[in-house]
Protein backbone atom coordinates (compact mmCIF):
# COMPACT_ATOMS: atom_id res chain seq x y z
CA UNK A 1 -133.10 152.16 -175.74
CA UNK A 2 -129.63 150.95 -175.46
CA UNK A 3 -128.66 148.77 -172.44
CA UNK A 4 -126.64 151.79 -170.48
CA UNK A 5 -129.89 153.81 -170.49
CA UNK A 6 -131.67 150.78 -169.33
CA UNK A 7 -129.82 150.40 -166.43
CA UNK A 8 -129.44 154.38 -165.55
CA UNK A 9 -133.48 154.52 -165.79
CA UNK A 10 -133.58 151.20 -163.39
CA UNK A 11 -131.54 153.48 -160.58
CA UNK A 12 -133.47 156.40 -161.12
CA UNK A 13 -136.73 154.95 -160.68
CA UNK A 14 -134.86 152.65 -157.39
CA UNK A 15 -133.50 155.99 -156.11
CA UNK A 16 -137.00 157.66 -156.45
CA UNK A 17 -138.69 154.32 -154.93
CA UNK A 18 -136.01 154.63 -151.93
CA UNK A 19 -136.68 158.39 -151.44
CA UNK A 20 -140.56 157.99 -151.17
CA UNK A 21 -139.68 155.32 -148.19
CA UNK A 22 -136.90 157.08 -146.48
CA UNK A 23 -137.57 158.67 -143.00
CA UNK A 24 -134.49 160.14 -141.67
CA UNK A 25 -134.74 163.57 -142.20
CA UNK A 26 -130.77 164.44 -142.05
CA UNK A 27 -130.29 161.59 -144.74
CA UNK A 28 -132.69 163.04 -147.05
CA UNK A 29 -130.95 166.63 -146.56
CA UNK A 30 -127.60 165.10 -147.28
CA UNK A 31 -128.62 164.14 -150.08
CA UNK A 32 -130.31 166.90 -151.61
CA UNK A 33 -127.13 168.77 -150.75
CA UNK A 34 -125.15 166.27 -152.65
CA UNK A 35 -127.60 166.74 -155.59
CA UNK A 36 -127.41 170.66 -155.33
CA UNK A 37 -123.75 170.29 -155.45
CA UNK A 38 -123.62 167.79 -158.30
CA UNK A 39 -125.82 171.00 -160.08
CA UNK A 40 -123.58 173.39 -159.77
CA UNK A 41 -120.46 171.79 -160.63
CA UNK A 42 -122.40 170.74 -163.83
CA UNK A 43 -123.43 174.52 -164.16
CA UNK A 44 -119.72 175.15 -163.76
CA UNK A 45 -118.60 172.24 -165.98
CA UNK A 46 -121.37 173.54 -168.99
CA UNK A 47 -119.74 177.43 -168.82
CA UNK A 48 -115.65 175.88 -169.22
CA UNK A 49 -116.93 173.71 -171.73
CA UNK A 50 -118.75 177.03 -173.79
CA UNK A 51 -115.71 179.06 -173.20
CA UNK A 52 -113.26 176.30 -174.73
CA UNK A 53 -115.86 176.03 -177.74
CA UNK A 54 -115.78 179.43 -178.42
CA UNK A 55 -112.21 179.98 -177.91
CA UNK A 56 -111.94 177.42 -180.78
CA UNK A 57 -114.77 179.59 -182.73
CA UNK A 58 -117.59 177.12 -182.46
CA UNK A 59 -120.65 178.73 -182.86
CA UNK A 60 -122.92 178.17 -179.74
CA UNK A 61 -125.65 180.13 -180.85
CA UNK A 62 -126.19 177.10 -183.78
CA UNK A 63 -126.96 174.85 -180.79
CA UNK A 64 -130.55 177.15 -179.79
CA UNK A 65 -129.29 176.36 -176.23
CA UNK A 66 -130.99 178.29 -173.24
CA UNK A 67 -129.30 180.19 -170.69
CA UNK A 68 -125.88 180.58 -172.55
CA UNK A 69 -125.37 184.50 -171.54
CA UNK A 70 -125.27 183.00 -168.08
CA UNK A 71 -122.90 180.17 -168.33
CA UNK A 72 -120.80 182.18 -169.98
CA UNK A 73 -120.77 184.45 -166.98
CA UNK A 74 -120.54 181.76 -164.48
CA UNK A 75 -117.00 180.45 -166.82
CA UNK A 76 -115.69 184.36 -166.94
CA UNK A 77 -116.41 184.43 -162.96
CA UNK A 78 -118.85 187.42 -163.06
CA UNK A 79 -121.92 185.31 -161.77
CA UNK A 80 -122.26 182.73 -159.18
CA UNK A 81 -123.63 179.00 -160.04
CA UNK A 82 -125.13 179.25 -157.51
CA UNK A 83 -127.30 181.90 -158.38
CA UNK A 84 -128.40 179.73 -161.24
CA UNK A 85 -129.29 176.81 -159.38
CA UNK A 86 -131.50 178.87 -156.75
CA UNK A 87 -133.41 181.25 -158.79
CA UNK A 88 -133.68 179.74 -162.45
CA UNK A 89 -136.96 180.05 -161.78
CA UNK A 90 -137.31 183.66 -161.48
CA UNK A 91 -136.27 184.60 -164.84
CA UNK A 92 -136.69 188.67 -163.57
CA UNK A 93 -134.54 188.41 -160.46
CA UNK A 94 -131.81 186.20 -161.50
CA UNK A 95 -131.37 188.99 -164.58
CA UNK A 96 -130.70 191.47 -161.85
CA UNK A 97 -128.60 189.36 -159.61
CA UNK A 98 -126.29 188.07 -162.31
CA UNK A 99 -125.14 191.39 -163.03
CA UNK A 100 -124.21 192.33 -158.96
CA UNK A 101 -120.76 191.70 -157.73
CA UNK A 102 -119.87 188.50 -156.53
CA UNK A 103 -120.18 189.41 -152.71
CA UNK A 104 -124.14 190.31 -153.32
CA UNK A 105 -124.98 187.12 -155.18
CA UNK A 106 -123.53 185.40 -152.23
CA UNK A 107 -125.45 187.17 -149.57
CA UNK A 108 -128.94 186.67 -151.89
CA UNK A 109 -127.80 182.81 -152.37
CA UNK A 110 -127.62 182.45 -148.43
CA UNK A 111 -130.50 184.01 -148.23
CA UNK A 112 -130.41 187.57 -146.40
CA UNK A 113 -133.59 189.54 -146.48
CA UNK A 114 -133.31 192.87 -148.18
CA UNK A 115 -134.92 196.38 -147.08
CA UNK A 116 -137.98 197.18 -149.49
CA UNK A 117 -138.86 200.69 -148.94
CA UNK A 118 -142.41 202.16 -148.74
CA UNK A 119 -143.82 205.44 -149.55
CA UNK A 120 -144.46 206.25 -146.06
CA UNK A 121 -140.46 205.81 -144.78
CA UNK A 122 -141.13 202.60 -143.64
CA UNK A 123 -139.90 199.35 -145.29
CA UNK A 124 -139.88 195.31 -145.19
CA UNK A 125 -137.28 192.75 -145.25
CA UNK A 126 -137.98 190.48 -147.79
CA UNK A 127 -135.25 187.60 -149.16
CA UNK A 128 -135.35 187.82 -152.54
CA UNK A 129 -136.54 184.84 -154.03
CA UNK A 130 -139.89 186.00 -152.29
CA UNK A 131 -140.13 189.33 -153.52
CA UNK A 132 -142.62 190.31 -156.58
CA UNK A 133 -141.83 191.47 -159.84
CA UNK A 134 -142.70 195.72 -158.65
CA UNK A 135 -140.42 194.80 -155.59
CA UNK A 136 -137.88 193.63 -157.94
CA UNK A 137 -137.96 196.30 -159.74
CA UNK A 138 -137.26 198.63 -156.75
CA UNK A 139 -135.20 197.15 -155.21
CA UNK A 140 -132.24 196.32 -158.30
CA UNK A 141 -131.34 198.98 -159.86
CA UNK A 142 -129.33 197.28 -163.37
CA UNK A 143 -125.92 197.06 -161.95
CA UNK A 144 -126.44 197.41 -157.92
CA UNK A 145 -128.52 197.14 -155.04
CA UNK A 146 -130.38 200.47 -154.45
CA UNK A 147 -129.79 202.07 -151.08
CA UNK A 148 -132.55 203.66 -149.38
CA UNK A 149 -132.68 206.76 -150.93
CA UNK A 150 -132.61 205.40 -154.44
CA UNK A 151 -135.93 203.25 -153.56
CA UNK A 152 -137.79 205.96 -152.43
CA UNK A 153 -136.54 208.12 -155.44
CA UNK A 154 -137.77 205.72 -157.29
CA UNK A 155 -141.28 205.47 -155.19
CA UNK A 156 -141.47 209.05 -155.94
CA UNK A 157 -140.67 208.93 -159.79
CA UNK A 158 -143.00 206.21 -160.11
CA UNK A 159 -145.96 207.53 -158.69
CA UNK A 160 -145.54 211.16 -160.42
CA UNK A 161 -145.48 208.57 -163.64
CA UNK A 162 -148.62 207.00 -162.17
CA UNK A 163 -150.56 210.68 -161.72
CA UNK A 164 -150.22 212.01 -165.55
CA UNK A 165 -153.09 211.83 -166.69
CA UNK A 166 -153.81 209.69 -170.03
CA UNK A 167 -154.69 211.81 -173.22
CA UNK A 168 -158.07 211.96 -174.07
CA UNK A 169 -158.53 209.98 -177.15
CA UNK A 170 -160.25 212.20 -180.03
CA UNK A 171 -163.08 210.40 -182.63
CA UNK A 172 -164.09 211.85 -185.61
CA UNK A 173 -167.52 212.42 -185.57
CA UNK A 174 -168.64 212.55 -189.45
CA UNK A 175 -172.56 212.56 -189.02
CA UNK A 176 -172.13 216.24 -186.79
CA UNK A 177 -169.33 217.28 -189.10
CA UNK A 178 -166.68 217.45 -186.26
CA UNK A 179 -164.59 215.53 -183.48
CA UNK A 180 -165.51 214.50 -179.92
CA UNK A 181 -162.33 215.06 -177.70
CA UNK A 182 -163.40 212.86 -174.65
CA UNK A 183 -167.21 213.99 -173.69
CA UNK A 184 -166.57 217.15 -175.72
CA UNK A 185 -168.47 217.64 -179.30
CA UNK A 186 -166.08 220.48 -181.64
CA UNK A 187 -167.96 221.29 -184.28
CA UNK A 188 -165.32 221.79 -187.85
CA UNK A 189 -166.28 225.52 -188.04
CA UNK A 190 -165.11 226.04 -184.34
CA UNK A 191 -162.14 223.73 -185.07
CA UNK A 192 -161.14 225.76 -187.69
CA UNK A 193 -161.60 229.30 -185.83
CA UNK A 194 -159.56 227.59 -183.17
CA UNK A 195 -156.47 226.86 -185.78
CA UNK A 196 -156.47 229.79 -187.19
CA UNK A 197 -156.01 231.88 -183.85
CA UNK A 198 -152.94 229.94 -183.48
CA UNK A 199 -152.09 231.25 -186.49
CA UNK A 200 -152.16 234.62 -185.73
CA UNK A 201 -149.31 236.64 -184.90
């Protein structure tokens, strides 16, 4: 370990050691702040640096490195770094919100509850970082938020989805000489009579 890293790991493990004692609240939430800023502007730092890379045709895919589809977006100004930074951890939602205009990412960065729409014409308010996957689902639509009527639309489409019923699965039943269509025995002979009046004009 070279004598640079020594000393970086000797701060981190004093700044962790100073945390763990520290008891002023508005200090520690300074701090994070500071931290949260120092993200993004890396965030933003990491997308310039891809753009100028592939400006001079380096190929970033070679590098394996996660996440490039959004840096790129946060250096072309289509997604906030923000968003990043608050929901990397929701694979599923930040999909959705990186695609939004600018003034939505915003709003779900500061946190506003959304209206999640129930069968009954009721609905919730749920931010979104606390919403589940179905909810997610709902409520984004690829491009925009839904309105109202688009969540209930899609309530509605859903559930006729949900009420189709599944195909009963047909086994050949060689011993009998015939197939069982679920609890249903068809002999071949009754199979075949059954074919042929298709057949018939």
């Amino acid at each position: 370990m070279s004598e640079a890293s020594v000393v970086e790991t000797s701060e981190v493990c004093g700044d962790l050691s100073r945390i763990d004692s520290e008891s002023d609240i508005q200090s520690l939430l300074s701090e994070m702040v500071e931290c949260v800023s120092v993200t993004v502007f890396s965030i933003v730092k990491i997308g310039a640096i891809i753009r100028r890379l592939e400006e001079l045709e380096f190929d970033i895919n070679s590098l394996n490195l996660p996440n490039v589809e959004y840096f790129r977006k946060v250096a072309h100004g289509s997604m906030s770094a923000d968003v990043f930074v608050k929901f990397a951890g929701l694979p599923v939602m930040m999909r959705r919100i990186a695609s939004l205009p600018m003034p939505d990412q915003k709003m779900l960065v500061d946190g506003k509850p959304l209206k999640v729409m129930l069968r009954g014409g009721d609905h919730l308010l749920i931010a979104a970082n606390d919403m589940t996957t179905d909810q997610v689902r709902q409520v984004f639509a690829s491009s925009h938020i839904r309105s109202d009527a688009e969540q209930v639309a899609w309530l509605v489409d859903r559930s006729q989805k949900c009420d189709v019923p599944a195909p009963s699965a047909v086994t050949l039943d060689r011993r009998r000489h015939g197939i069982i269509v679920g609890d249903t025995f068809i002999s071949a002979t009754d199979l075949a009579k059954y074919l042929g009046s298709l057949a018939e004009r």
